[in-house]
C-alpha atoms as a PDB file:
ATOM      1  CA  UNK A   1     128.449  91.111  72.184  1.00  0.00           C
ATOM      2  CA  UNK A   2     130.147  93.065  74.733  1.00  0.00           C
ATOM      3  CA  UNK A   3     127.676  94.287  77.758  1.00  0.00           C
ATOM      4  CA  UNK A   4     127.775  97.932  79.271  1.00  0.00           C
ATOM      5  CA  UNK A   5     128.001  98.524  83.335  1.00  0.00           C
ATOM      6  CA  UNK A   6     124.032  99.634  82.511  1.00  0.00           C
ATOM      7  CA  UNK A   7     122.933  96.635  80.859  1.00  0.00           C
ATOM      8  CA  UNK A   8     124.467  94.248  83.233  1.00  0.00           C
ATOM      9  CA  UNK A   9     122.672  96.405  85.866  1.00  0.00           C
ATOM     10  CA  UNK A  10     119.168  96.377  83.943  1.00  0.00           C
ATOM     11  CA  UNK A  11     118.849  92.788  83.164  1.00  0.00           C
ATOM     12  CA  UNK A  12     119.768  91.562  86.884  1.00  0.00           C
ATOM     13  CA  UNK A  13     117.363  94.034  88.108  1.00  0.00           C
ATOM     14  CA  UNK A  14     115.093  92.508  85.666  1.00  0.00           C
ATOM     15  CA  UNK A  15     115.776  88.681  86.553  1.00  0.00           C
ATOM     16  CA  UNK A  16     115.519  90.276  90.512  1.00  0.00           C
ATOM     17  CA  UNK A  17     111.984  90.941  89.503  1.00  0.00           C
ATOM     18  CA  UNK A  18     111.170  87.572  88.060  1.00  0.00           C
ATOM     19  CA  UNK A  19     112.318  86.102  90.436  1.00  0.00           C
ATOM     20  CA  UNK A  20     110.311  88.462  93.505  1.00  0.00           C
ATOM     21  CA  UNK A  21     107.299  87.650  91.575  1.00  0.00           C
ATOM     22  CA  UNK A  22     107.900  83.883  91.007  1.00  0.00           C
ATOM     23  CA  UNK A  23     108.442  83.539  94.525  1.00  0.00           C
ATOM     24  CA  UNK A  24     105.500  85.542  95.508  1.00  0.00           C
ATOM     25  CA  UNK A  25     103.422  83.605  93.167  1.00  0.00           C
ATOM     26  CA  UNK A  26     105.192  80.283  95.102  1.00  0.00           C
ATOM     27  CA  UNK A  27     103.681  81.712  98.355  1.00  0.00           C
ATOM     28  CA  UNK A  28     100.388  82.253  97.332  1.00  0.00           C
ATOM     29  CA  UNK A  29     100.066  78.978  95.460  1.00  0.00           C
ATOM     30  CA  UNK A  30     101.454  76.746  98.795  1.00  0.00           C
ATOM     31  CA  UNK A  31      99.185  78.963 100.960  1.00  0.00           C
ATOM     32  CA  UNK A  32      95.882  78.097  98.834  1.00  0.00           C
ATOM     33  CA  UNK A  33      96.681  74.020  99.228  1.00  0.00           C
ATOM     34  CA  UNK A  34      97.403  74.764 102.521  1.00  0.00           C
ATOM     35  CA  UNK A  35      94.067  76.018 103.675  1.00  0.00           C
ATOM     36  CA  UNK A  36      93.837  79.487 101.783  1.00  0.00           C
ATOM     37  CA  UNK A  37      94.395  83.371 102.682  1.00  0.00           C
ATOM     38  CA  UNK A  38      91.938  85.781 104.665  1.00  0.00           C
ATOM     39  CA  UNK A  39      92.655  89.618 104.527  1.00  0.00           C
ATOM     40  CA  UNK A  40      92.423  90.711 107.834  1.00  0.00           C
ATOM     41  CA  UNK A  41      91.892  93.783 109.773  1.00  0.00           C
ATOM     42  CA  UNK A  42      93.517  93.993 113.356  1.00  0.00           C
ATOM     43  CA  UNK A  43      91.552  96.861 114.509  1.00  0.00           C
ATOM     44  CA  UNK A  44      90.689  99.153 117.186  1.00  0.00           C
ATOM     45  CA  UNK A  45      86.556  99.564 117.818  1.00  0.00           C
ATOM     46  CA  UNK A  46      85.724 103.360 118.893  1.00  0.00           C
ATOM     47  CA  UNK A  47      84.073 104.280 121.942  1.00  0.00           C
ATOM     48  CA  UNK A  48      80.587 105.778 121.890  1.00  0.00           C
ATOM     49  CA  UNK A  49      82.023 109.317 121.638  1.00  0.00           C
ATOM     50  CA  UNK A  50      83.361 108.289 118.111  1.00  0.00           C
ATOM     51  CA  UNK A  51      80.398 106.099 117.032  1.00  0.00           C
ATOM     52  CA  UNK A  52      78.193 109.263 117.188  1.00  0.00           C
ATOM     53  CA  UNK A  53      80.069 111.398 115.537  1.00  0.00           C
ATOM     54  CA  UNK A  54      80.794 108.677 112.615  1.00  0.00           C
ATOM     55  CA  UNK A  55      77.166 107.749 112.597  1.00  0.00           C
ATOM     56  CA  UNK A  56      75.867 111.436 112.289  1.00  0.00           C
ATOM     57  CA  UNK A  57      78.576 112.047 109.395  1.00  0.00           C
ATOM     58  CA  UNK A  58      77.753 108.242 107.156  1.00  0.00           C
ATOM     59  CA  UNK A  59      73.657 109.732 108.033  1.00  0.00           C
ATOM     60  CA  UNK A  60      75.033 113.239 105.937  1.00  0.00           C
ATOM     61  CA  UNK A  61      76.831 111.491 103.367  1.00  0.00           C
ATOM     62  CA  UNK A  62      73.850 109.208 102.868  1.00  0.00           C
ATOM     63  CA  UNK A  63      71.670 111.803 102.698  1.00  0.00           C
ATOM     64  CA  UNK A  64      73.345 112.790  99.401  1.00  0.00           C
ATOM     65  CA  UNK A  65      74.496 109.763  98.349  1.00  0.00           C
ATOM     66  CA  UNK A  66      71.872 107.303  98.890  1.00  0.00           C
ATOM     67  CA  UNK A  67      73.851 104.242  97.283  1.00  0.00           C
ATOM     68  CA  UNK A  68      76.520 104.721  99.895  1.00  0.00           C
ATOM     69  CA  UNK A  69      76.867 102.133 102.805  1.00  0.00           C
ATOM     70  CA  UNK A  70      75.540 102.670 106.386  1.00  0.00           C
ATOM     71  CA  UNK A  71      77.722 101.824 108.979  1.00  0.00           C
ATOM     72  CA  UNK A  72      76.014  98.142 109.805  1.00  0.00           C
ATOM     73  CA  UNK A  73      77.161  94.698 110.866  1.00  0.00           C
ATOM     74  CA  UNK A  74      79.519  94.500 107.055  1.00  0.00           C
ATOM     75  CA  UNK A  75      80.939  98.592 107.570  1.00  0.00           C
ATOM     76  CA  UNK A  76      81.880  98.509 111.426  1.00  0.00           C
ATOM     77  CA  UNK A  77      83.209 101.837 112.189  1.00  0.00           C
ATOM     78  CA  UNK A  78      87.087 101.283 113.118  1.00  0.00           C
ATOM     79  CA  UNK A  79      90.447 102.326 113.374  1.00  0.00           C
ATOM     80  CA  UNK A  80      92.502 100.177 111.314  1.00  0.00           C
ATOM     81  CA  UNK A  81      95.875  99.570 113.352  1.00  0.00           C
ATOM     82  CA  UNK A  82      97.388  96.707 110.868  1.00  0.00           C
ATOM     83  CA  UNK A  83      96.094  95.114 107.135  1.00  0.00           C
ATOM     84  CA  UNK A  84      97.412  91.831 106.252  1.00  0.00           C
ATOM     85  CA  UNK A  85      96.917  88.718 104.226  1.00  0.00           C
ATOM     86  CA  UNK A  86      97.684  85.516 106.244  1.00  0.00           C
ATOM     87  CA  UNK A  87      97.529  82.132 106.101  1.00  0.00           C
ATOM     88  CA  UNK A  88      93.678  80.778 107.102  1.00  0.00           C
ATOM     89  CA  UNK A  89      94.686  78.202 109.013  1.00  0.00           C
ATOM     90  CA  UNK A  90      97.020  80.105 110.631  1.00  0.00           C
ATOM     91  CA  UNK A  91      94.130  82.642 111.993  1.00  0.00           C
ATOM     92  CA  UNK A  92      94.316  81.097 115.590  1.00  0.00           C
ATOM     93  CA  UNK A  93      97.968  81.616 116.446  1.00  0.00           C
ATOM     94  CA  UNK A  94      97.439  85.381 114.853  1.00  0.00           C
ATOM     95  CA  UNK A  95      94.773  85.929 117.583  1.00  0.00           C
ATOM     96  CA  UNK A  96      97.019  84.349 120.310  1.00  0.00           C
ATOM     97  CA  UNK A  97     100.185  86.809 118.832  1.00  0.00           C
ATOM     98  CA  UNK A  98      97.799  89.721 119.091  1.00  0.00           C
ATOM     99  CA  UNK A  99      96.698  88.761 122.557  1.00  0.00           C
ATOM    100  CA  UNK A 100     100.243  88.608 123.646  1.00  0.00           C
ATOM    101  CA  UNK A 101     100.839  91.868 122.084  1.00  0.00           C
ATOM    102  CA  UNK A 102      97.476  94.012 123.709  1.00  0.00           C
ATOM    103  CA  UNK A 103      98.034  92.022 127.506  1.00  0.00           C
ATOM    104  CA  UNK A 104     100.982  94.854 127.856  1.00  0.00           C
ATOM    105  CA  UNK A 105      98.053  97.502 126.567  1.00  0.00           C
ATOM    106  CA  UNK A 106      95.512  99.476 128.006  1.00  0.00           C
ATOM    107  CA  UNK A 107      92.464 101.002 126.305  1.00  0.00           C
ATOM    108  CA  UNK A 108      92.998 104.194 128.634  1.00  0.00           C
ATOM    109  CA  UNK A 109      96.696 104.792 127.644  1.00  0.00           C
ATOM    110  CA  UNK A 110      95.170 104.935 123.728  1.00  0.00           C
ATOM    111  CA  UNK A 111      93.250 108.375 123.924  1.00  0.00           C
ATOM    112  CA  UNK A 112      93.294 110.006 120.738  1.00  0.00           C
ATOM    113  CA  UNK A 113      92.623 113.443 119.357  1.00  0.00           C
ATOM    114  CA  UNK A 114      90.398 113.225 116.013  1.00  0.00           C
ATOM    115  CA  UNK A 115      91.560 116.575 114.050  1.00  0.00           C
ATOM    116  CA  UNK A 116      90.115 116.410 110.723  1.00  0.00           C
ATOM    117  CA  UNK A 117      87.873 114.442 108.049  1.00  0.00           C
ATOM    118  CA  UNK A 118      89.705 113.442 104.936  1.00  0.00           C
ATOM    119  CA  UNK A 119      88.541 111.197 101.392  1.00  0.00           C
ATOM    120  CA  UNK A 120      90.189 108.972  99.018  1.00  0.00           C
ATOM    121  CA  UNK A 121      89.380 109.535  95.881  1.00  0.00           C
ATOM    122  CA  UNK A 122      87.624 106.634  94.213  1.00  0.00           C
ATOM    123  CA  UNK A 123      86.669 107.549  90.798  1.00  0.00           C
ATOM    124  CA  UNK A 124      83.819 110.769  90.629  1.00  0.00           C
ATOM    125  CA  UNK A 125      83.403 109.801  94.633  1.00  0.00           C
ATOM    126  CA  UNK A 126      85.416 109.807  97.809  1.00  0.00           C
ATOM    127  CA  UNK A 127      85.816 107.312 100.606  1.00  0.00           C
ATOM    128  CA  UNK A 128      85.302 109.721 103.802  1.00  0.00           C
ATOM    129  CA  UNK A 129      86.734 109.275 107.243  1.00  0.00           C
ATOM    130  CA  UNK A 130      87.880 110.840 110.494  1.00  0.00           C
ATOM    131  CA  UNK A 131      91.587 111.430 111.172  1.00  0.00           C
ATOM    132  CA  UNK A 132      92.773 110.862 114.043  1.00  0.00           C
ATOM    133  CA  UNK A 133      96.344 112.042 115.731  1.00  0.00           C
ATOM    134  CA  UNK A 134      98.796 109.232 115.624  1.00  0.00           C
ATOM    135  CA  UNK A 135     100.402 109.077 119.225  1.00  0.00           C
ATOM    136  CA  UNK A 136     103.809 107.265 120.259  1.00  0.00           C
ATOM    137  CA  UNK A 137     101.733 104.513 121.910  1.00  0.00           C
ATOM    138  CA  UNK A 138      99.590 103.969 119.216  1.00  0.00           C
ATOM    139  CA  UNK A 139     102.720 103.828 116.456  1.00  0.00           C
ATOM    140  CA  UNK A 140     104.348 101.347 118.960  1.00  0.00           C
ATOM    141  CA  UNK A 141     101.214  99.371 119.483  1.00  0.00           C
ATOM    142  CA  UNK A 142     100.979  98.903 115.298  1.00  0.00           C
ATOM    143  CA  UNK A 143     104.961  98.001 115.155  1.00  0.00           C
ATOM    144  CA  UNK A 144     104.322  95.384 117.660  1.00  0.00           C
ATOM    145  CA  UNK A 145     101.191  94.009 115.631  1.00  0.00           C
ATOM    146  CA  UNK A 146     103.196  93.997 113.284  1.00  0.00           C
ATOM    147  CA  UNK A 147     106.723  91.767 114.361  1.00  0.00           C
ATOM    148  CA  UNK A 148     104.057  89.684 115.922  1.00  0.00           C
ATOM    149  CA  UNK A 149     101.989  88.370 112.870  1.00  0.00           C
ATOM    150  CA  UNK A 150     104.729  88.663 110.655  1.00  0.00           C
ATOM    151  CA  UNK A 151     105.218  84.872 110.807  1.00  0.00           C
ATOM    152  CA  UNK A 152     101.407  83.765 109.200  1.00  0.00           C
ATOM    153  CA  UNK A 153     101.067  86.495 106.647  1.00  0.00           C
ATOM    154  CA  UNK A 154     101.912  85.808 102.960  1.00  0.00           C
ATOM    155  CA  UNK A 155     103.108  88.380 100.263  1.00  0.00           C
ATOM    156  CA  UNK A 156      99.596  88.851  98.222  1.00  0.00           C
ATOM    157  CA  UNK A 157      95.861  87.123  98.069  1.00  0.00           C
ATOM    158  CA  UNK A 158      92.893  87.736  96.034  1.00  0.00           C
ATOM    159  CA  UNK A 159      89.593  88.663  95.621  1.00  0.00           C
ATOM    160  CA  UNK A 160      88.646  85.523  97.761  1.00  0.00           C
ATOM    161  CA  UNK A 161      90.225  86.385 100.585  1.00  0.00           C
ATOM    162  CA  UNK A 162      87.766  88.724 100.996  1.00  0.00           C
ATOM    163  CA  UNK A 163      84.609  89.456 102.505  1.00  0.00           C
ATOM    164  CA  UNK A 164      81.559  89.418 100.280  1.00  0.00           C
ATOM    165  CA  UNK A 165      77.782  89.389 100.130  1.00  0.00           C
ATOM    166  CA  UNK A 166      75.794  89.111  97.337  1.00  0.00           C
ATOM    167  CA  UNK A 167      74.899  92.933  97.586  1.00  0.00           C
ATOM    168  CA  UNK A 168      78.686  93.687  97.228  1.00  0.00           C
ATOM    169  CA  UNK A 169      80.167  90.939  95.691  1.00  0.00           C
ATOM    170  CA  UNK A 170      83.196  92.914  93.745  1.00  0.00           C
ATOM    171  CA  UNK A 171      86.320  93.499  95.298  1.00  0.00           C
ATOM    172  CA  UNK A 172      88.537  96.553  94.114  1.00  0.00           C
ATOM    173  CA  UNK A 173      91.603  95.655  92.558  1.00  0.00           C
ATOM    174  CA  UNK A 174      92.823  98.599  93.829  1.00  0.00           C
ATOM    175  CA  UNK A 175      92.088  96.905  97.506  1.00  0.00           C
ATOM    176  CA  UNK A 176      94.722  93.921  96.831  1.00  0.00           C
ATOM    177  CA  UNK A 177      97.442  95.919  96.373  1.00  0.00           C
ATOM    178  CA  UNK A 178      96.443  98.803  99.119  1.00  0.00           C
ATOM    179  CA  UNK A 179      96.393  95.584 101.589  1.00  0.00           C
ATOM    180  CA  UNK A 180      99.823  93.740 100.079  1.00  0.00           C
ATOM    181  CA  UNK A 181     101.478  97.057 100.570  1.00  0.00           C
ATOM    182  CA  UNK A 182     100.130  97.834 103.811  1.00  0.00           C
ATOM    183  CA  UNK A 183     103.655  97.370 105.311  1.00  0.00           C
ATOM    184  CA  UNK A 184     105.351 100.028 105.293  1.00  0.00           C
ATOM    185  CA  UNK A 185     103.220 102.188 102.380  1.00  0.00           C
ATOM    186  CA  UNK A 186     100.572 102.694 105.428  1.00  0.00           C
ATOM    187  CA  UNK A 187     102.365 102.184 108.945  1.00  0.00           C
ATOM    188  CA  UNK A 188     105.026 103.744 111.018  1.00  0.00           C
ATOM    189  CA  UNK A 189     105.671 107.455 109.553  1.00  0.00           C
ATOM    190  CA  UNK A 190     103.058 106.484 106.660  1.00  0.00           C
ATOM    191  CA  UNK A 191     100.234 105.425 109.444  1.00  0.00           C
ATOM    192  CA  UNK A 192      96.840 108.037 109.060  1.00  0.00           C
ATOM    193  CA  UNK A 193      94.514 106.358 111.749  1.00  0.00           C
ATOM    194  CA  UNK A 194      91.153 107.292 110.577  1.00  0.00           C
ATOM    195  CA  UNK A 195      87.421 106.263 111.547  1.00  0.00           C
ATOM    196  CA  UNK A 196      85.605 105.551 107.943  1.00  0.00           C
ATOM    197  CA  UNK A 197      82.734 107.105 107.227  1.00  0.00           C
ATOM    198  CA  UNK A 198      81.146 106.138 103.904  1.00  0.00           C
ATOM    199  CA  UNK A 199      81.122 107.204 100.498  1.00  0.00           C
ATOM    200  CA  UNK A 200      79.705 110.745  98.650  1.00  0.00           C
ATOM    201  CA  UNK A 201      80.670 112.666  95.346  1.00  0.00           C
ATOM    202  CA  UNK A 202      84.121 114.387  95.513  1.00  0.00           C
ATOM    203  CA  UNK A 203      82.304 117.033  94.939  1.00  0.00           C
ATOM    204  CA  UNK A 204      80.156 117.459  98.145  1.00  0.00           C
ATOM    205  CA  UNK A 205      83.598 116.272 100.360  1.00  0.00           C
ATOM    206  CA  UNK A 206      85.528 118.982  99.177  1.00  0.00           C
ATOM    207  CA  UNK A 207      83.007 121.542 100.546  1.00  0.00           C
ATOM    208  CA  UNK A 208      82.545 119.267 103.770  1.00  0.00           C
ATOM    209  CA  UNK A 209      86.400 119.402 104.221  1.00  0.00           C
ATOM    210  CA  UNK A 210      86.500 122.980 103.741  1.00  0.00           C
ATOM    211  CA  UNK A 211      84.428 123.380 106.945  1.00  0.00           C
ATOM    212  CA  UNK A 212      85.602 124.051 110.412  1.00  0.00           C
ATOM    213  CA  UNK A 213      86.144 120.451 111.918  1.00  0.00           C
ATOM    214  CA  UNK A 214      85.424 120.593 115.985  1.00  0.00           C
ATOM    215  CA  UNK A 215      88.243 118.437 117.641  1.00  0.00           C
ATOM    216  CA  UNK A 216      87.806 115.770 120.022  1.00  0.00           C
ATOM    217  CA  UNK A 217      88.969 113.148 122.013  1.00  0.00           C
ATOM    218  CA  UNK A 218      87.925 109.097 122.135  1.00  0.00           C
ATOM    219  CA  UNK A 219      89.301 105.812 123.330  1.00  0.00           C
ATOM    220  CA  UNK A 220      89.127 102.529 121.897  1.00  0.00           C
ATOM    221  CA  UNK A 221      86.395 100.810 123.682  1.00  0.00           C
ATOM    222  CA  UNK A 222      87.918  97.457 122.778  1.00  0.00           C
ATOM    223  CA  UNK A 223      89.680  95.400 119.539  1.00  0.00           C
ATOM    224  CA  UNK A 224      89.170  92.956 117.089  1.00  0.00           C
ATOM    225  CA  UNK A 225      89.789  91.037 114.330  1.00  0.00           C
ATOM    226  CA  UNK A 226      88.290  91.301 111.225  1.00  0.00           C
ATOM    227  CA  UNK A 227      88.025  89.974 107.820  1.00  0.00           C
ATOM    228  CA  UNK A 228      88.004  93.037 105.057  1.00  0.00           C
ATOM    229  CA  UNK A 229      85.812  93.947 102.756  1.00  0.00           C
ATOM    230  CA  UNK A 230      84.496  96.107  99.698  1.00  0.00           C
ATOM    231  CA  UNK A 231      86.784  99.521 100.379  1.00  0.00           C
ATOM    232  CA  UNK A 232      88.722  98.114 102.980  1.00  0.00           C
ATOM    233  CA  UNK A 233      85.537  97.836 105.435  1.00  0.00           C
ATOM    234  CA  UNK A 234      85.376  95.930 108.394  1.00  0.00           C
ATOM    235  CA  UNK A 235      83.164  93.457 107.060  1.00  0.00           C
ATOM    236  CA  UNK A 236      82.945  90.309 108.904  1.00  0.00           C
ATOM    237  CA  UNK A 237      84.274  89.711 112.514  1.00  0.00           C
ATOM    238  CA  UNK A 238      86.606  86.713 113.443  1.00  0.00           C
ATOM    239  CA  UNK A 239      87.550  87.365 117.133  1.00  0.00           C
ATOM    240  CA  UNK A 240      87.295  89.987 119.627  1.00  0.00           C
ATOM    241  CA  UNK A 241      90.512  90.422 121.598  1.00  0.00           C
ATOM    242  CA  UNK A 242      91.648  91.029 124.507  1.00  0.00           C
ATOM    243  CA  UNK A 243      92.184  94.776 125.917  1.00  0.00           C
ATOM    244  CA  UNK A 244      92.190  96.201 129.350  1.00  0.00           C
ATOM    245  CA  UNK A 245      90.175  99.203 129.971  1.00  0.00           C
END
């Protein structure tokens, strides 16, 4: 049977896509027998000016959504600056890449402007946060995260490269992807740095956001490494970093 320009086009786009997935299914496999994947969170911890206002905001939320997590050891307020599964075993040269990376940064030269509060929508609630102005040295900061750990991570993981506790012991589906797509869907032009602030009905967020929102300024007060958890929290810390005040 004779084969159109579009067919020939449609099935090698098709075998492309086998193949993507077989190899990312290759990756995964050789990184479990190697020692497994974490999903980690190279982050930026607020400064007390921040933790306030985040605390006073998750207290509101809670206050009418009771079920919603404080901000505790497990939901460490945080500005996300890069998502990524890596290798496990690999978690020691990531530090020492994102060492290398911050000893050229200071916390001072990081001030940000927090403009608005924002939700994702997560079924009949929202996930709240705290926007914050993405600056030229933060986007260069997150590129440079990024080139740097680019060597441990690995395409996808699962739910066990997560953080869990018996409280919360799902992880979102949703979450795997957000994190496997993190670069680019969520960095460079895409990047939305944000403080989380904890869950309430879509309902009650749409009135919050509809509020006058008082700007302000912060500054990291220092950075980490974390392992993720339900939402996307900061759930479980593997190594605080090194950044110049």
């Amino acid at each position: 049977m004779k084969t159109t320009g579009r067919q020939t086009f449609v099935v090698t786009a098709l075998l492309c896509a086998m193949a993507m997935g077989v190899l990312t299914t290759m990756a995964l496999a050789q990184a479990t027998q190697t020692g497994g994947v974490t999903a980690i969170d190279i982050l930026l911890n607020p400064d007390t000016t921040m933790m306030k206002r985040s605390d006073a905001v998750n207290a509101r939320l809670r206050s009418v959504y009771p079920k919603g997590f404080a901000l505790d050891d497990t939901h460490r307020p945080h500005i996300t600056l890069l998502q990524r599964f890596v290798r496990t075993g690999d978690l020691d040269q990531v530090y020492a890449a994102a060492n290398k990376v911050l000893a050229a940064v200071k916390a001072s030269d990081l001030q940000l402007k927090a403009i608005k509060y924002y939700y994702i929508p997560t079924g009949d609630l929202g996930l709240s946060g705290i926007v914050a102005e993405p600056t030229p040295k933060l986007l260069t900061l997150q590129q440079d995260l990024i080139d740097a750990v680019a060597p441990f991570t690995v395409p996808t993981g699962t739910a066990g490269a997560f953080f869990t506790t018996p409280k919360e012991p799902n992880i979102q589906p949703a979450l795997i992807t957000y994190v496997a797509a993190f670069v680019p869907e969520s960095t460079g032009a895409n990047f939305n740095p944000h403080v989380t602030t904890g869950l309430a009905p879509k309902e009650y967020l749409d009135k919050m956001l509809a509020q006058p929102f008082e700007a302000f300024t912060f500054a990291p007060a220092g950075a980490s490494v974390y392992q993720l958890g339900d939402f996307g929290t900061a759930s479980k810390k593997l190594k605080d970093l090194d950044l110049k005040r």
